[in-house]
Protein backbone atom coordinates (compact mmCIF):
# COMPACT_ATOMS: atom_id res chain seq x y z
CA UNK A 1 0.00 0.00 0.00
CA UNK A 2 1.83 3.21 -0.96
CA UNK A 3 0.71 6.03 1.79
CA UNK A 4 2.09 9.79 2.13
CA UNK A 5 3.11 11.28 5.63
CA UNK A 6 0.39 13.34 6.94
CA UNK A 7 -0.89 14.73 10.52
CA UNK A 8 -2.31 11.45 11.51
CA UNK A 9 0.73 9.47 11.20
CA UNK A 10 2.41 11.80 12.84
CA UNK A 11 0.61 11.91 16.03
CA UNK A 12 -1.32 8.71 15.99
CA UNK A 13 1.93 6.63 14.86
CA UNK A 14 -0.08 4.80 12.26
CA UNK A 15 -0.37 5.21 8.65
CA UNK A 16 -3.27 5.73 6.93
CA UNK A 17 -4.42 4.91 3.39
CA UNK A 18 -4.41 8.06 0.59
CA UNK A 19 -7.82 9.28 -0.19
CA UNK A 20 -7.04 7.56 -3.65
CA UNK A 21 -6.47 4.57 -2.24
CA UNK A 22 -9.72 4.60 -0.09
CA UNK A 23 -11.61 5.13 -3.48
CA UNK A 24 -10.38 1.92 -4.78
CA UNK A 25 -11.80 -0.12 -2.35
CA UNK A 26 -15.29 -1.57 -3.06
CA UNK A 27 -17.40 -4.07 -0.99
CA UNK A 28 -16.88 -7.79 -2.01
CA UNK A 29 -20.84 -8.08 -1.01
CA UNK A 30 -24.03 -6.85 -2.26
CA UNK A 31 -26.08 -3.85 -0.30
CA UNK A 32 -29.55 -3.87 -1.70
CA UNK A 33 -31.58 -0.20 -1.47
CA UNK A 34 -33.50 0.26 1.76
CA UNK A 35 -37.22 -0.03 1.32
CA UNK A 36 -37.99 0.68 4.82
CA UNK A 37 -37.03 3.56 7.41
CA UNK A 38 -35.83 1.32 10.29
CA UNK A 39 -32.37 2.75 10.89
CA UNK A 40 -32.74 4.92 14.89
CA UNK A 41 -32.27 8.76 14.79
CA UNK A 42 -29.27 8.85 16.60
CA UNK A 43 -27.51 6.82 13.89
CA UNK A 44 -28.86 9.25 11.10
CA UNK A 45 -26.87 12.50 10.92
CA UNK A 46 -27.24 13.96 7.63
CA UNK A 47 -28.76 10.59 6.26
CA UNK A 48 -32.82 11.28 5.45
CA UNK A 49 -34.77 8.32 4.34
CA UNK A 50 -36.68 9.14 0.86
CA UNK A 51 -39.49 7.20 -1.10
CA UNK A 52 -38.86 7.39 -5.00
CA UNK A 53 -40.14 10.68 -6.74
CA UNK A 54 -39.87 12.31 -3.50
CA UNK A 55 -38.22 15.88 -3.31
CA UNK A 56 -35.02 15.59 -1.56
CA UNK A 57 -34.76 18.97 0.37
CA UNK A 58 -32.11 21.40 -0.40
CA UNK A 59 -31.47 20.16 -3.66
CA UNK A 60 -33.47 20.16 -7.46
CA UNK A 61 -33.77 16.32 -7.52
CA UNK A 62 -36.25 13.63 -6.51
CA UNK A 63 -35.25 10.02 -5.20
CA UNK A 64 -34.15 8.13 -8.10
CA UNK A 65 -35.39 4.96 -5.54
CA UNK A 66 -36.33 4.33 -2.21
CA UNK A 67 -33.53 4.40 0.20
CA UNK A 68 -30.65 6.55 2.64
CA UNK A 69 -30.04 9.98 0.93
CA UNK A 70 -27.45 11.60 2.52
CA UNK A 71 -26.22 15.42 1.38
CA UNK A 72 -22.90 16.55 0.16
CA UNK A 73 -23.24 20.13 -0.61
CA UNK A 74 -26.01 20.53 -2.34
CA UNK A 75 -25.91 17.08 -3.84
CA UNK A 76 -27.62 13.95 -2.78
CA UNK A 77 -25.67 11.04 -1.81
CA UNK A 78 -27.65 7.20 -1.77
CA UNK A 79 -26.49 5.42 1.04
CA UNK A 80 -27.14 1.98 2.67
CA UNK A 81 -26.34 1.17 6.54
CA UNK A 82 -25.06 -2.16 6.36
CA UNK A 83 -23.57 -3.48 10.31
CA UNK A 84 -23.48 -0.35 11.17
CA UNK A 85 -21.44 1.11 8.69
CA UNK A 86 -22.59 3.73 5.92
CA UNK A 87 -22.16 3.11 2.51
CA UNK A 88 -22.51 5.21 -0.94
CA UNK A 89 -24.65 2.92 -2.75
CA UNK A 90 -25.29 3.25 -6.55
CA UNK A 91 -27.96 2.14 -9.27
CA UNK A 92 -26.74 -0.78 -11.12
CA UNK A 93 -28.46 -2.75 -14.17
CA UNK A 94 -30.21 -5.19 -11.63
């Protein structure tokens, strides 16, 4: 894994993957959309859940599908809790 210094390594001691790598990575299982809102409210900052065609506030787009929307900037992000750990989740040809 190739890494460059930064703050972290310097005062945690450990080093810690480039933002490129990070972006590499992708889960070796499948996340499915979540139909239902069952995820608790303390576990939801910035994450909405949204039906499909609904308005996503703060932005000019509706749900593509029902799921986790979460916003970066002004964009929406889909996202799927999965052990509780957030993932981007996208639309694929299934």
């Amino acid at each position: 894994m190739m890494t460059t210094p930064d703050w972290r390594e310097a005062t945690v001691g450990i080093v810690f993957p480039t933002r490129d790598e990070l972006e590499a990575l992708r889960c070796p299982f499948h996340i499915n959309a979540q139909a239902r809102d069952s995820i608790p409210a303390e576990h939801m900052t910035n994450a909405s859940h949204y039906v499909s065609g609904q308005d996503i506030p703060g932005t000019e787009v509706q749900a593509p599908w029902t799921s986790y929307y979460a916003k970066l900037g002004n964009a929406p992000i889909a996202i799927a809790n999965y052990g509780g750990v957030w993932f981007e989740t996208a639309m694929h040809s299934q």
